[in-house]
C-alpha atoms as a PDB file:
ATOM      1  CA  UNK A   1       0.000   0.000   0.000  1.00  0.00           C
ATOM      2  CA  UNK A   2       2.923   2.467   0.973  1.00  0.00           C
ATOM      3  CA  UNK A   3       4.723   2.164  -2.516  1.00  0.00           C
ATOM      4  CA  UNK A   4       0.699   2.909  -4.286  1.00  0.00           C
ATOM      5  CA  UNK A   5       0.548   6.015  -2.113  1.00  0.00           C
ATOM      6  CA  UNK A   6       4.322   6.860  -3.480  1.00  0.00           C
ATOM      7  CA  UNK A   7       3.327   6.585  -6.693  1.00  0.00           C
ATOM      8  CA  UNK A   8       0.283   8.021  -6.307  1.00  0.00           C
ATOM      9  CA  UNK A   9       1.985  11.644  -4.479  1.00  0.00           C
ATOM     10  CA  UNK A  10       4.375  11.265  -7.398  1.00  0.00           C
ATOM     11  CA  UNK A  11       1.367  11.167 -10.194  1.00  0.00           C
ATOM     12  CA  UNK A  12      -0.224  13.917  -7.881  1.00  0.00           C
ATOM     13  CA  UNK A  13       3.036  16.539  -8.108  1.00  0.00           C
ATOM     14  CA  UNK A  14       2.508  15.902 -11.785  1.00  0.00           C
ATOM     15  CA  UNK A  15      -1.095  16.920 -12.125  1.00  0.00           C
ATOM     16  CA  UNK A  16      -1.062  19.603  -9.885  1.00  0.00           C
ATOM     17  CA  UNK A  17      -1.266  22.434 -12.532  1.00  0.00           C
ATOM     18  CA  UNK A  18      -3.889  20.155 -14.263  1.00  0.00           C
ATOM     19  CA  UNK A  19      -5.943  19.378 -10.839  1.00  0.00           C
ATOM     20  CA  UNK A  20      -5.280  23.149  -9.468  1.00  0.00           C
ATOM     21  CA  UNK A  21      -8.820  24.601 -10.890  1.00  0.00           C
ATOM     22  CA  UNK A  22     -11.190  22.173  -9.966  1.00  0.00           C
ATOM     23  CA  UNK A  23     -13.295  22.497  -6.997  1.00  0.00           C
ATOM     24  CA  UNK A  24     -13.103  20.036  -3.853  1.00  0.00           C
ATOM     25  CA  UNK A  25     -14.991  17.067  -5.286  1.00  0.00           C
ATOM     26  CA  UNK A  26     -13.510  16.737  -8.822  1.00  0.00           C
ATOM     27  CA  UNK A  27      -9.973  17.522  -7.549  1.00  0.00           C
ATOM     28  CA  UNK A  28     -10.839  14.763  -4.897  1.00  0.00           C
ATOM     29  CA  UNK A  29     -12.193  12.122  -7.137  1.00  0.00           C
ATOM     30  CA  UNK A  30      -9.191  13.159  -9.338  1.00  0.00           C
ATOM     31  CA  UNK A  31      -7.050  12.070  -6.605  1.00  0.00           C
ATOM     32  CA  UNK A  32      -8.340   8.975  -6.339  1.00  0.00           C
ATOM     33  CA  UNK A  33      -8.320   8.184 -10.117  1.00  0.00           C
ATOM     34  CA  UNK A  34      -4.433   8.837  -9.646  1.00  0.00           C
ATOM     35  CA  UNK A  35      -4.509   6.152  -7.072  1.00  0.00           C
ATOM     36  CA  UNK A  36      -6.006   4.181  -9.580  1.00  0.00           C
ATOM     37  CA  UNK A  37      -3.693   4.616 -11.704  1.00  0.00           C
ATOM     38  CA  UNK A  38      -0.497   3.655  -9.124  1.00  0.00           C
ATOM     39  CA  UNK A  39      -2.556   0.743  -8.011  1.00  0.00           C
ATOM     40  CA  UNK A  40      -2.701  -0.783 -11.497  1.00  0.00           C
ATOM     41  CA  UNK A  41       1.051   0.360 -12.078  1.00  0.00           C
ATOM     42  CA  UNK A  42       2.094  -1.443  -8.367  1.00  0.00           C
ATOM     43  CA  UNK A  43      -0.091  -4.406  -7.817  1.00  0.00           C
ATOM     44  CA  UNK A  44       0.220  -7.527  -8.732  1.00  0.00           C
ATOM     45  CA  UNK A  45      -3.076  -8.556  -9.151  1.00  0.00           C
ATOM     46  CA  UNK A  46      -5.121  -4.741  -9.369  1.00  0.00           C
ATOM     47  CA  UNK A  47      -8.667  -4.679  -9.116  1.00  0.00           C
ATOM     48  CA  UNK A  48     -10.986  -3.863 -12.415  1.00  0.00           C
ATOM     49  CA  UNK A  49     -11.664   0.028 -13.338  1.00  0.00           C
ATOM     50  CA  UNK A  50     -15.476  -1.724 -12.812  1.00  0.00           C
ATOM     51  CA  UNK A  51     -14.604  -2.713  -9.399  1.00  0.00           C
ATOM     52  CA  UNK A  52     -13.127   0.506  -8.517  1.00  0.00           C
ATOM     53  CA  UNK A  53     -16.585   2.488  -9.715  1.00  0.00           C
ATOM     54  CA  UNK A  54     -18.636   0.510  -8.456  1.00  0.00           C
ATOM     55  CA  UNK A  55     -16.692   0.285  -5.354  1.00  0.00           C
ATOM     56  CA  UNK A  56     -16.112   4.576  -5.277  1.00  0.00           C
ATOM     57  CA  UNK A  57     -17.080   5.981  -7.971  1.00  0.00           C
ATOM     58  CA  UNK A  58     -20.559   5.092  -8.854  1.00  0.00           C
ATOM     59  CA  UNK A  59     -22.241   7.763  -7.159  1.00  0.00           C
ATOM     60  CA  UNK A  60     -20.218  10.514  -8.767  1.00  0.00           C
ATOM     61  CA  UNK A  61     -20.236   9.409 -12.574  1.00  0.00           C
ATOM     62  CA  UNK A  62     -21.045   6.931 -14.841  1.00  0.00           C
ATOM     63  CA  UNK A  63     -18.253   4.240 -15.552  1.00  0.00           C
ATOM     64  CA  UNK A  64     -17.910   5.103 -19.110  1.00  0.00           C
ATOM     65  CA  UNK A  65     -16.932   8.898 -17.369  1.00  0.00           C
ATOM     66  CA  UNK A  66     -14.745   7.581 -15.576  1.00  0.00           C
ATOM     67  CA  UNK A  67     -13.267   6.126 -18.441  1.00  0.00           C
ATOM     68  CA  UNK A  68     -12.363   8.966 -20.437  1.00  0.00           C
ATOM     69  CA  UNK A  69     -11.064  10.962 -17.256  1.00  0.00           C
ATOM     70  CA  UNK A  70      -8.984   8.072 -17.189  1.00  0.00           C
ATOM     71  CA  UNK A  71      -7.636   8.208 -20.823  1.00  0.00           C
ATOM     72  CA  UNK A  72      -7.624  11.880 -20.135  1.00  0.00           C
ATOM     73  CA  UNK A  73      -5.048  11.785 -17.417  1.00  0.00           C
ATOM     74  CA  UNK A  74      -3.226   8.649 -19.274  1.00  0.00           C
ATOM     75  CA  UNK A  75      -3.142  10.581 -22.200  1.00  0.00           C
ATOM     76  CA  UNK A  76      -1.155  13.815 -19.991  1.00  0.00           C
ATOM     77  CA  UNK A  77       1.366  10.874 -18.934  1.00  0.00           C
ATOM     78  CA  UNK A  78       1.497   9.892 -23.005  1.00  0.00           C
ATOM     79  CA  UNK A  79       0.307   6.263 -21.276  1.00  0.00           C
ATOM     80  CA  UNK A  80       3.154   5.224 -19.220  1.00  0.00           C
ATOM     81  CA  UNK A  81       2.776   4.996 -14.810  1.00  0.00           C
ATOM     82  CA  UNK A  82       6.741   4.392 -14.460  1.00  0.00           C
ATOM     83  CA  UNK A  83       7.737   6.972 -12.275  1.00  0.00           C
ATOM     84  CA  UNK A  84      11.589   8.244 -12.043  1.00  0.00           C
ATOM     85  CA  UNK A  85      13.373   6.173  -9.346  1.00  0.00           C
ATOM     86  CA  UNK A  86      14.946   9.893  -8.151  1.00  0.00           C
ATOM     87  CA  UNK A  87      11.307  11.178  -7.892  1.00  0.00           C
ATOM     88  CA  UNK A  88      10.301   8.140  -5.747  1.00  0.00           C
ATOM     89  CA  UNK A  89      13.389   8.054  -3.774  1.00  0.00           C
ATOM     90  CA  UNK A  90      12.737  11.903  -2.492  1.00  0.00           C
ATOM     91  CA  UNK A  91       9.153  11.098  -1.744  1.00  0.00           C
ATOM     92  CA  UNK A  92       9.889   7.697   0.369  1.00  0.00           C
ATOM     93  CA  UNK A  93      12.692   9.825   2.471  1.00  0.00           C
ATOM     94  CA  UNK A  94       9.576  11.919   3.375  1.00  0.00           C
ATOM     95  CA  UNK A  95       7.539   8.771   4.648  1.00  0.00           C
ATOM     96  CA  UNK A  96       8.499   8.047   8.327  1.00  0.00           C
ATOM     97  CA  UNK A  97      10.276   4.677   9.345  1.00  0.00           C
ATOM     98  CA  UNK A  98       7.105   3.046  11.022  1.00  0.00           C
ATOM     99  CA  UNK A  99       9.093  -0.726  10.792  1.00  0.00           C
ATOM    100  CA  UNK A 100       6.280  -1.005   7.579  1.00  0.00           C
ATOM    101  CA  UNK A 101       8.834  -2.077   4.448  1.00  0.00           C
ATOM    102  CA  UNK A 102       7.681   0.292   1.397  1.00  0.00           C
ATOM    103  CA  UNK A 103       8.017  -2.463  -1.662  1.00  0.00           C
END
């Protein structure tokens, strides 16, 4: 979960500019399509974009919405969740040493 939330605060940085003039609720359901988006890149075995509406997203939008929000922000990253290593290292020096491992 810690190295989805990395990723995700990494994707976040990113979209800031993009994410800077919506109001609460889009920039929050924003948010959480960029933890989509880490959770696919991170996990193993990721749950469905279904799964996810259903799950948070169903009484916001419709799935095919969340769809092309989704090749919206995909399309800003020209498709690719790698991260750089240096931009994950500086964001995992800011997570405090609970005894949790981060991979």
């Amino acid at each position: 979960i810690a190295e989805m939330l990395i990723h995700a605060q990494a994707y976040m940085e990113e979209y800031k500019p993009v994410m800077a003039p919506l109001c609460g609720s889009e920039r929050m359901y924003t948010t959480l399509l960029l933890l989509v988006m880490a959770h696919w890149h991170v996990s193993d075995d990721p749950c469905s974009l279904g799964d996810w509406h259903a799950t948070i997203f169903a009484d916001y939008c419709e799935l095919e919405k969340l769809e092309v929000a989704l090749v919206g922000l995909l399309k800003l990253r020209q498709f690719r969740l790698r991260v750089d290593e240096g931009i994950l290292d500086r964001i995992r020096a800011t997570v405090p040493d609970n005894g949790l491992t981060l991979c």
